[in-house]
C-alpha atoms as a PDB file:
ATOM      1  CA  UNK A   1      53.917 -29.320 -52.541  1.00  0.00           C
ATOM      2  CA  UNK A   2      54.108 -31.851 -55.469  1.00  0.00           C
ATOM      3  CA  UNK A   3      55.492 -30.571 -58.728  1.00  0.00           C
ATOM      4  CA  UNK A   4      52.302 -30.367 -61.253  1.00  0.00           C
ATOM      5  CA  UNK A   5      53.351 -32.107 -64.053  1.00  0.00           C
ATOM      6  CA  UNK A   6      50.536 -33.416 -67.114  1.00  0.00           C
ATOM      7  CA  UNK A   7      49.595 -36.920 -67.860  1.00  0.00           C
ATOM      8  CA  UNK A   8      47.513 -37.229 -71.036  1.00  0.00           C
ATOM      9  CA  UNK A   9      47.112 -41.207 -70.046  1.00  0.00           C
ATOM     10  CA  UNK A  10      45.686 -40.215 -66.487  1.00  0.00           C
ATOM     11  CA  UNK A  11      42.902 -37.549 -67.959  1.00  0.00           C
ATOM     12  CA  UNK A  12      42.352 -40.045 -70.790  1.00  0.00           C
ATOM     13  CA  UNK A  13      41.420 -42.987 -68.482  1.00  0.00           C
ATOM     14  CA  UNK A  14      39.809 -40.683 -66.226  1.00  0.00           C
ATOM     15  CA  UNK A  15      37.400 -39.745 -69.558  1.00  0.00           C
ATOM     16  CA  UNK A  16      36.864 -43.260 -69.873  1.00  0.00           C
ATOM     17  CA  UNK A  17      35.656 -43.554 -66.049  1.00  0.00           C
ATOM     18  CA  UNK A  18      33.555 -40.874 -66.382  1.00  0.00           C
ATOM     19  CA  UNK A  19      31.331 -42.521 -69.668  1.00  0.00           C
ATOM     20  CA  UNK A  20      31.799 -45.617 -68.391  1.00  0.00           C
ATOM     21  CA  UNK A  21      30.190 -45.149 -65.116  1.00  0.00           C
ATOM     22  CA  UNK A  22      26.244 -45.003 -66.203  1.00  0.00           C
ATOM     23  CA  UNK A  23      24.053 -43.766 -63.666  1.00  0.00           C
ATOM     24  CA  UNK A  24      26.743 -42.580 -60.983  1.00  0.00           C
ATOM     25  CA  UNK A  25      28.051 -39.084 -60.303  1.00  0.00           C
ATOM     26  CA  UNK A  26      28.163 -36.075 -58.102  1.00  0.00           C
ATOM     27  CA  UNK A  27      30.032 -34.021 -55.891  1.00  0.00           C
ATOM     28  CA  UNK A  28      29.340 -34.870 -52.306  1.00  0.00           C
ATOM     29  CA  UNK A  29      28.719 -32.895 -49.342  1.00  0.00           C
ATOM     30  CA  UNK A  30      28.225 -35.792 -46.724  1.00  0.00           C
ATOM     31  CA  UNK A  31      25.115 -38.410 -47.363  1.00  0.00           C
ATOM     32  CA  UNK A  32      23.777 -41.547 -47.247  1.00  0.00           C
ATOM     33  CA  UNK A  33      25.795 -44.685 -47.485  1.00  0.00           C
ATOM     34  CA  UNK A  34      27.692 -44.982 -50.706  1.00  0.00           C
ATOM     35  CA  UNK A  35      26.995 -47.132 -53.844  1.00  0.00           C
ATOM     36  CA  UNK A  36      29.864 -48.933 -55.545  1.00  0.00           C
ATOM     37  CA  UNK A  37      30.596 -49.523 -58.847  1.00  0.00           C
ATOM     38  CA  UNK A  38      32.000 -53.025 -57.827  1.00  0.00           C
ATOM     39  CA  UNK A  39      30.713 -55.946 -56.081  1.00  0.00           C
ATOM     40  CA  UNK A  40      31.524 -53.812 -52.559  1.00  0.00           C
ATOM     41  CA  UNK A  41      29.722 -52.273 -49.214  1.00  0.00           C
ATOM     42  CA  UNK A  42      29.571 -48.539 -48.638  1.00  0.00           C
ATOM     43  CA  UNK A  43      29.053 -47.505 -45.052  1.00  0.00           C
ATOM     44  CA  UNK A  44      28.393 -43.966 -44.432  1.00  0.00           C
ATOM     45  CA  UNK A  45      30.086 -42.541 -41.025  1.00  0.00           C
ATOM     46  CA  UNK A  46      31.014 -38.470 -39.884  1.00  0.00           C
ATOM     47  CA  UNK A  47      33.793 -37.013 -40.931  1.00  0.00           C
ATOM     48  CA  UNK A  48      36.358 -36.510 -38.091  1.00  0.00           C
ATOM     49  CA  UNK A  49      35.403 -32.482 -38.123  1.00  0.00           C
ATOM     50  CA  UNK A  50      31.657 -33.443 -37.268  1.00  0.00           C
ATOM     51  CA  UNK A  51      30.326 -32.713 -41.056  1.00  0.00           C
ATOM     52  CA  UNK A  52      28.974 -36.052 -42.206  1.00  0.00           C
ATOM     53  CA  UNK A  53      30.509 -37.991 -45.215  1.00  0.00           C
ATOM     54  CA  UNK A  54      29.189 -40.257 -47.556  1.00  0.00           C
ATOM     55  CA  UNK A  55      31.942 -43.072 -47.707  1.00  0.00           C
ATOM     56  CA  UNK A  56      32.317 -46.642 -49.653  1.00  0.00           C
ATOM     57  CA  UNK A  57      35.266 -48.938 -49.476  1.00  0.00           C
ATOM     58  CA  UNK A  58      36.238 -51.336 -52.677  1.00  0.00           C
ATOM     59  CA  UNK A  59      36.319 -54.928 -52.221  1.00  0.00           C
ATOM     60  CA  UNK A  60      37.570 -55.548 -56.085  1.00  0.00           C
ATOM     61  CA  UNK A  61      41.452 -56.373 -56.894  1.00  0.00           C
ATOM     62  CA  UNK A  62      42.608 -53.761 -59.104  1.00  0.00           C
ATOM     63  CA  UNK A  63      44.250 -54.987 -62.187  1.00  0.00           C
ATOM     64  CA  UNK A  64      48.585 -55.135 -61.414  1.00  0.00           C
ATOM     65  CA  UNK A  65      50.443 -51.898 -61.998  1.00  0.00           C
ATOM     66  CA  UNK A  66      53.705 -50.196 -61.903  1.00  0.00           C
ATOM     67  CA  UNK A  67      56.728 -51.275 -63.492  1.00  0.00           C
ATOM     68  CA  UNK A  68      57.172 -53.895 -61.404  1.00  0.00           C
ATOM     69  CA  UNK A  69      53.942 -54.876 -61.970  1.00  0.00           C
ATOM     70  CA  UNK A  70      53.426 -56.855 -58.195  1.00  0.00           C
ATOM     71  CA  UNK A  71      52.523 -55.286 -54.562  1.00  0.00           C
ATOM     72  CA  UNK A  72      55.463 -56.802 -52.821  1.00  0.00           C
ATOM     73  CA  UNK A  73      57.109 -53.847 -50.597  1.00  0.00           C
ATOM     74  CA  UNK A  74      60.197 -55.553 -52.168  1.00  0.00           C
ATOM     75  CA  UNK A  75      59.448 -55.021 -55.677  1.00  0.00           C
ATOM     76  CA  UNK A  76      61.843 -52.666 -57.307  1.00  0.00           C
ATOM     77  CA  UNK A  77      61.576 -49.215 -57.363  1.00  0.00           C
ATOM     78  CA  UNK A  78      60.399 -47.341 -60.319  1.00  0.00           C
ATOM     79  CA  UNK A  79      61.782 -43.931 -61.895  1.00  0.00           C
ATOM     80  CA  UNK A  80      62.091 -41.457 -59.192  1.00  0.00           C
ATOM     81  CA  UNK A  81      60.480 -37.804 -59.475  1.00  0.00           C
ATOM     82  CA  UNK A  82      60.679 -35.055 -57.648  1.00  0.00           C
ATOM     83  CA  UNK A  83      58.962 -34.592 -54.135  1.00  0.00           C
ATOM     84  CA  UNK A  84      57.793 -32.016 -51.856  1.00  0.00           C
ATOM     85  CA  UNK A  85      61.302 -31.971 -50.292  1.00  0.00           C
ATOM     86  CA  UNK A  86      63.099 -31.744 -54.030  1.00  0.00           C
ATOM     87  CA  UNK A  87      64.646 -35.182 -53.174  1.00  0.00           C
ATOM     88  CA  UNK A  88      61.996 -37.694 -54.400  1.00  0.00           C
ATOM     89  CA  UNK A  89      60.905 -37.670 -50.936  1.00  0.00           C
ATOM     90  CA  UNK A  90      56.892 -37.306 -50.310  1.00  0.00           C
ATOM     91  CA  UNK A  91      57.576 -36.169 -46.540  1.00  0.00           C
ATOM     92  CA  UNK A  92      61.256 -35.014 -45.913  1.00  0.00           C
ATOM     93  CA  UNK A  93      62.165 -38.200 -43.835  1.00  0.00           C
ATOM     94  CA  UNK A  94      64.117 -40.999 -45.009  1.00  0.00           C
ATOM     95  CA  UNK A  95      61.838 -44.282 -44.764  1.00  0.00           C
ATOM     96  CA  UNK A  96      61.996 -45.308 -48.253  1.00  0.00           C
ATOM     97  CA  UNK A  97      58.486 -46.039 -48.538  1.00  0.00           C
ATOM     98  CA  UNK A  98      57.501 -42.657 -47.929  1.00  0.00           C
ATOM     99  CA  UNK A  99      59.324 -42.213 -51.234  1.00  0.00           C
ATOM    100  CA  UNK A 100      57.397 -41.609 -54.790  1.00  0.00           C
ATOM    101  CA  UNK A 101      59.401 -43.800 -56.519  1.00  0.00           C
ATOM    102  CA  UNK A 102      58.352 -46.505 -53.765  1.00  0.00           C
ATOM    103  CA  UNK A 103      54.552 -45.377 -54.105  1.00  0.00           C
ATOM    104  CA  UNK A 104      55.546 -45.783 -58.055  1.00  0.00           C
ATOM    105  CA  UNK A 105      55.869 -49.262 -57.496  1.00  0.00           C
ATOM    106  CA  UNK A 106      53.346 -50.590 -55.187  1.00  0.00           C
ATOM    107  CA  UNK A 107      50.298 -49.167 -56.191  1.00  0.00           C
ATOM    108  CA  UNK A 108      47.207 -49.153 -53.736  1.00  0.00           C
ATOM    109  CA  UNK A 109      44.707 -52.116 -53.937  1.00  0.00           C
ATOM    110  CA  UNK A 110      41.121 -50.909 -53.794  1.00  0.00           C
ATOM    111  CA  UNK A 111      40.191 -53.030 -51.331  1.00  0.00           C
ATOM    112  CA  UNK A 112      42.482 -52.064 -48.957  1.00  0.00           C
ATOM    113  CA  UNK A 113      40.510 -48.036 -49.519  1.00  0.00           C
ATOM    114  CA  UNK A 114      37.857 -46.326 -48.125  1.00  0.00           C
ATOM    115  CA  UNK A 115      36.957 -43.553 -50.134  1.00  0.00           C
ATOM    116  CA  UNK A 116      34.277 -40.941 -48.357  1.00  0.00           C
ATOM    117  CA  UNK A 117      33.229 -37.102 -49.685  1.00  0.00           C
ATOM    118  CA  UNK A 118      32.410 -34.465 -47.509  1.00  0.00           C
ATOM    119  CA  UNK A 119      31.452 -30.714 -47.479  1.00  0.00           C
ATOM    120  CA  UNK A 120      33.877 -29.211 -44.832  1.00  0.00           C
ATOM    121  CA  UNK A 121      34.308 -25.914 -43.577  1.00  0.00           C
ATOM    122  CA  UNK A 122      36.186 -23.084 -43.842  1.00  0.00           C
ATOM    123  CA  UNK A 123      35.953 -24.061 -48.157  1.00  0.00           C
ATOM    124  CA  UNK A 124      33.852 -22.536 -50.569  1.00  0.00           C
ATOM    125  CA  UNK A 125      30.113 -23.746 -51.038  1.00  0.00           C
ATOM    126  CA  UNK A 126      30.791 -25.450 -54.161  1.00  0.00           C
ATOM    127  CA  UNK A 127      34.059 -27.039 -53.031  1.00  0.00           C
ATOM    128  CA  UNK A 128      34.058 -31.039 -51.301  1.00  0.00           C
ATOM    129  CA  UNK A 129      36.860 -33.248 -50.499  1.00  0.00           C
ATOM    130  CA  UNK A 130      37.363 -36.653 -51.352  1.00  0.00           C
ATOM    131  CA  UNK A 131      39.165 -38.549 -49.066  1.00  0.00           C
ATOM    132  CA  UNK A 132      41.276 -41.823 -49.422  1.00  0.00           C
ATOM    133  CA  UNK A 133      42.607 -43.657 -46.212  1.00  0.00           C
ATOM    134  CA  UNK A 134      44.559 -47.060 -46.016  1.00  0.00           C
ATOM    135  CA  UNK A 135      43.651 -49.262 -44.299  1.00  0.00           C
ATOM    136  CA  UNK A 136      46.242 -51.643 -45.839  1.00  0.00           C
ATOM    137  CA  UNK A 137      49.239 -52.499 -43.548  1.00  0.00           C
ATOM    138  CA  UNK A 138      52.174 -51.036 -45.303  1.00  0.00           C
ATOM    139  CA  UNK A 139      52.537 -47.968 -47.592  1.00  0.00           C
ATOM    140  CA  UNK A 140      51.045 -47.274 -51.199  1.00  0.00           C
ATOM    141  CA  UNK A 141      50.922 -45.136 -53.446  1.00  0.00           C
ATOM    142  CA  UNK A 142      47.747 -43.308 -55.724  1.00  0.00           C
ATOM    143  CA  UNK A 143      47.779 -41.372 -58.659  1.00  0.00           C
ATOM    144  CA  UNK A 144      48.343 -38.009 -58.870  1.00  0.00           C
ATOM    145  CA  UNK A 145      44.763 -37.489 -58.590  1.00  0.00           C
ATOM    146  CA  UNK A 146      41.120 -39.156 -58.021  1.00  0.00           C
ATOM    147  CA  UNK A 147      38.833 -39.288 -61.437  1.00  0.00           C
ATOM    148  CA  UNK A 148      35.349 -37.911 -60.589  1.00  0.00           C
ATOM    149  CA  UNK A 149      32.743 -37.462 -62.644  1.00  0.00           C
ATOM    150  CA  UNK A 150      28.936 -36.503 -61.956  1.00  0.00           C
ATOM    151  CA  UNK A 151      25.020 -37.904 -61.868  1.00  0.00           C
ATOM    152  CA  UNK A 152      22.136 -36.935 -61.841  1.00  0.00           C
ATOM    153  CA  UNK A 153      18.950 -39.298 -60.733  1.00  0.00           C
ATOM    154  CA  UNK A 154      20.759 -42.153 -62.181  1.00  0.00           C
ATOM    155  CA  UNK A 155      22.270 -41.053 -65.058  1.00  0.00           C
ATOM    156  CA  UNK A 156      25.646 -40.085 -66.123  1.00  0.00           C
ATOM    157  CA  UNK A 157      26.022 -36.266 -66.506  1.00  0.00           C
ATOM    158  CA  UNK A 158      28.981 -37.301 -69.038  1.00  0.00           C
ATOM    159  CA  UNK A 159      31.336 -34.317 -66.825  1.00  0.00           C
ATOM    160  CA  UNK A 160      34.387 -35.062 -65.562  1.00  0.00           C
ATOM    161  CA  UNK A 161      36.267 -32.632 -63.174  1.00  0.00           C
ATOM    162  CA  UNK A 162      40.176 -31.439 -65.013  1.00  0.00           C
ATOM    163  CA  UNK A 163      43.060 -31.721 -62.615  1.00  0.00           C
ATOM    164  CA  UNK A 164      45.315 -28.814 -62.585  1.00  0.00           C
ATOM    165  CA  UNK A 165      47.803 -28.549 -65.902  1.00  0.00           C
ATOM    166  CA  UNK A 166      51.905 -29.351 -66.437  1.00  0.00           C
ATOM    167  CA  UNK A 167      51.811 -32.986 -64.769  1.00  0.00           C
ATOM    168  CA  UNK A 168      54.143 -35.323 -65.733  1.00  0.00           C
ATOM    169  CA  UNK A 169      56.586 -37.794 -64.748  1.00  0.00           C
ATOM    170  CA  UNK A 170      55.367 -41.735 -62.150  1.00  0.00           C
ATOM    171  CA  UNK A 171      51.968 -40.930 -60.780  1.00  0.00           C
ATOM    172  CA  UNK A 172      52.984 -41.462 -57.592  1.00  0.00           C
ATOM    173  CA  UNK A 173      51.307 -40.251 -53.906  1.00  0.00           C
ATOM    174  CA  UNK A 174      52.609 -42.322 -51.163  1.00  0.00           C
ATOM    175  CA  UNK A 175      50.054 -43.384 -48.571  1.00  0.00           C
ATOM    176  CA  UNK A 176      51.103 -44.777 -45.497  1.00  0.00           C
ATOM    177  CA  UNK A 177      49.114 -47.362 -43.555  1.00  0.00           C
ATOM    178  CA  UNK A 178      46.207 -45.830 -41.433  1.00  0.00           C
ATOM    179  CA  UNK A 179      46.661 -42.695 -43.082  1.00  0.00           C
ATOM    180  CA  UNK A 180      44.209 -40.523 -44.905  1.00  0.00           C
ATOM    181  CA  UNK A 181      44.902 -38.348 -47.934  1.00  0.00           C
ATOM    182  CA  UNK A 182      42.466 -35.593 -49.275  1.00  0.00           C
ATOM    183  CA  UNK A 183      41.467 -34.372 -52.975  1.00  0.00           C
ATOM    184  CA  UNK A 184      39.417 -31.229 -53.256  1.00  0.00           C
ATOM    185  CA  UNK A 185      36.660 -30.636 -55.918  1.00  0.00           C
ATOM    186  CA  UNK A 186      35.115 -27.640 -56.936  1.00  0.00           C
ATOM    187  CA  UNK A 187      31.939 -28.393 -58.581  1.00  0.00           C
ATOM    188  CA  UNK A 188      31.289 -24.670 -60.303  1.00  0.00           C
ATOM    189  CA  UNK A 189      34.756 -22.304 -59.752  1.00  0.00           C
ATOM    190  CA  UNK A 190      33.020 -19.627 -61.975  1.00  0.00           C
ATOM    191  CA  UNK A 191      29.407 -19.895 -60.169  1.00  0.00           C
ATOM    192  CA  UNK A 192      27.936 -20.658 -64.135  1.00  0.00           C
ATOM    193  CA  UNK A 193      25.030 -22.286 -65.125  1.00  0.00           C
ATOM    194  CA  UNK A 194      24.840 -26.205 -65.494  1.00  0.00           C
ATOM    195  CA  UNK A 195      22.811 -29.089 -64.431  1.00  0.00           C
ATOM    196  CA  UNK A 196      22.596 -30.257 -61.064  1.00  0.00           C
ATOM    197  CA  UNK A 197      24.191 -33.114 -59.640  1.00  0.00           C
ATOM    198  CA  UNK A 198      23.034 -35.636 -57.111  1.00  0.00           C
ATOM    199  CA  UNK A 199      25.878 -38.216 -56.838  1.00  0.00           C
ATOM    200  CA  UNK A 200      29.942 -38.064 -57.072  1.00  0.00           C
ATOM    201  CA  UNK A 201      31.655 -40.668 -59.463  1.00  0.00           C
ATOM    202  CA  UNK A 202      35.044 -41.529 -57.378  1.00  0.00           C
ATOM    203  CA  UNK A 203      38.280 -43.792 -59.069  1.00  0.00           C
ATOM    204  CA  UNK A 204      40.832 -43.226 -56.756  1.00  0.00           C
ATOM    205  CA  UNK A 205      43.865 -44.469 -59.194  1.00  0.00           C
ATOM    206  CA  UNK A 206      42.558 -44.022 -62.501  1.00  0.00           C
ATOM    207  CA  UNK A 207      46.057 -45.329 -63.811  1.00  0.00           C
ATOM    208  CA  UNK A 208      45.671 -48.672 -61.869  1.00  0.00           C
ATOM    209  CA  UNK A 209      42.304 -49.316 -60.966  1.00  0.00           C
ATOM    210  CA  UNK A 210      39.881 -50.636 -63.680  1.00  0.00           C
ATOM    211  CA  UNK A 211      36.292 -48.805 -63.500  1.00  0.00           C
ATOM    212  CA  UNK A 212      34.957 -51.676 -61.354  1.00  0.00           C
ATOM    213  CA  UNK A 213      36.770 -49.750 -58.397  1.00  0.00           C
ATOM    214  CA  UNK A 214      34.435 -46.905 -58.776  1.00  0.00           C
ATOM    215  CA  UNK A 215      32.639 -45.700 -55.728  1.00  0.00           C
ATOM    216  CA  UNK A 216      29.805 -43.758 -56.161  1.00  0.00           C
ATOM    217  CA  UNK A 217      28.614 -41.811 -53.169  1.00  0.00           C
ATOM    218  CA  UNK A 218      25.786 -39.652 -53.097  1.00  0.00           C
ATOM    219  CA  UNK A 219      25.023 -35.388 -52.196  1.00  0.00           C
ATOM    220  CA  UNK A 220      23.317 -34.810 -49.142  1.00  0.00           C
ATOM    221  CA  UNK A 221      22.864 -31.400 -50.706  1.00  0.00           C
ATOM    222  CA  UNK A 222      22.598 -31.408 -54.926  1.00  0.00           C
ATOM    223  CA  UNK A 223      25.002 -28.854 -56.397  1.00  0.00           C
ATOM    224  CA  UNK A 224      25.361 -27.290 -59.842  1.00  0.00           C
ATOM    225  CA  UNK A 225      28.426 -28.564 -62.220  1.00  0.00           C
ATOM    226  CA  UNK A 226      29.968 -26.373 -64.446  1.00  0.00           C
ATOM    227  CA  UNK A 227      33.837 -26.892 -65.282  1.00  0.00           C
ATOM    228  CA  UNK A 228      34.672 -28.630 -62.205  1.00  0.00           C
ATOM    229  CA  UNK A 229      37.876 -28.850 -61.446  1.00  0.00           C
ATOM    230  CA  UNK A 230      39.882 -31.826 -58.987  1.00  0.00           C
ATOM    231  CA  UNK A 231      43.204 -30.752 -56.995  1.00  0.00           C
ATOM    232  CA  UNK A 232      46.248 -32.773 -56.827  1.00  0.00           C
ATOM    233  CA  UNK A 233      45.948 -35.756 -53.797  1.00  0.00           C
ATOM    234  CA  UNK A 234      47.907 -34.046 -50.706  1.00  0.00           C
ATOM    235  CA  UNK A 235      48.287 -34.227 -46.843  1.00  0.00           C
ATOM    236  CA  UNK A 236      45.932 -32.027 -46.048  1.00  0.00           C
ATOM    237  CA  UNK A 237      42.768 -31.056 -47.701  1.00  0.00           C
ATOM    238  CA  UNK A 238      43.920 -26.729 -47.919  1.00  0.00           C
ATOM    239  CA  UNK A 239      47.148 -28.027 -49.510  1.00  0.00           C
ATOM    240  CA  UNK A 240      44.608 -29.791 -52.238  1.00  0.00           C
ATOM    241  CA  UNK A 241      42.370 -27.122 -52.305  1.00  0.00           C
ATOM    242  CA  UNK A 242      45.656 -24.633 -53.160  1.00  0.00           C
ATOM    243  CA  UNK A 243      46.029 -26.453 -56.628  1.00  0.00           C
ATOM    244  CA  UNK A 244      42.450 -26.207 -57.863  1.00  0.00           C
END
């Protein structure tokens, strides 16, 4: 499991995703075809467990990132933290690319994404998943986490969901072509009171992607919003879920 580590730059740009995005939100149990932010195409299609998934894939070029500050698989690699393994290694092998401090360096482009949202089971009622996949043909990496905010017929609800605390160190979740990797979102941990939401607000790399990138993808059930909270990008969607 990734190290949590805090990145005051990350929340602060998710903020700005959040206000920015006028008349997009909500968490997302499965839907309609998604709306994007940028000049894209959202095409809704089931989730591979059955439940179905509101989805929209990004057409805009993100603005250039990383240290490097190119997408070239040769570009050099970036400071190196810690991974899952304790080696800097995202999954225990020893392809380099599978490495954060590759990811680091050759951030995703958001039209190589498709971002979907889905309700699955075996998860709370007020928890969905974002999903990422590549469809790119060599590894990159995300942020730590998506930014999501919420909407309500239209308008902003001006909430963003707070990743988990202590990040710090490259934002850096390797992704490796033709694979998927999952976010959870609870929309109300406490069960409080708070308005409801009909759409989800999606950036999948708040620290690369400008807000044109957004995906907004619409609740096939509303839900109410109260402190949500976003878990850390992982392999699996209970491994997300687990740092809520």
């Amino acid at each position: 499991m990734r190290i949590h580590r805090s990145r005051a730059a990350a929340l602060a740009t998710a903020v700005g995703f959040v206000l920015a995005l006028t008349g997009c939100g909500g968490g997302g149990s499965g839907g309609t075809d998604g709306k994007l932010k940028a000049p894209t195409a959202g095409t809704g299609t089931p989730a591979a467990s059955g439940t179905p998934a509101a989805s929209g894939t990004a057409s805009a070029t993100p603005t250039a990132a990383g240290p490097s500050g190119t997408g070239d698989p040769a570009g050099a690699a970036g400071p190196t933290p810690t991974g899952p393994d304790g080696k800097g290694n995202a999954t225990g092998g020893t392809d380099a690319t599978t490495e954060d401090a590759y990811a680091y360096t050759h951030p995703c482009s958001a039209r190589n994404l498709t971002v979907k949202v889905t309700s699955p089971q075996g998860f709370p009622a007020t928890v969905r998943v974002v999903t990422v996949t590549n469809n790119g043909s060599t590894t990159c990496g995300l942020d730590f986490h998506p930014a999501i905010g919420f909407s309500a017929k239209g308008s902003a609800l001006g909430i963003q969901a707070t990743p988990p605390e202590g990040l710090g160190g490259a934002p850096a979740h390797p992704v490796r072509p033709g694979a998927t990797t999952y976010a959870a979102v609870d929309l109300n941990p406490s069960g409080g009171g708070g308005p409801m939401a009909d759409e989800i607000n999606i950036l999948a790399d708040p620290s690369h992607m400008p807000n044109a990138d957004g995906v907004s993808l619409p609740l096939a059930t509303t839900g109410t919003v109260a402190k949500p909270r976003v878990g850390l990008y992982h392999f699996t969607a209970r491994d997300s879920f687990d740092t809520l």
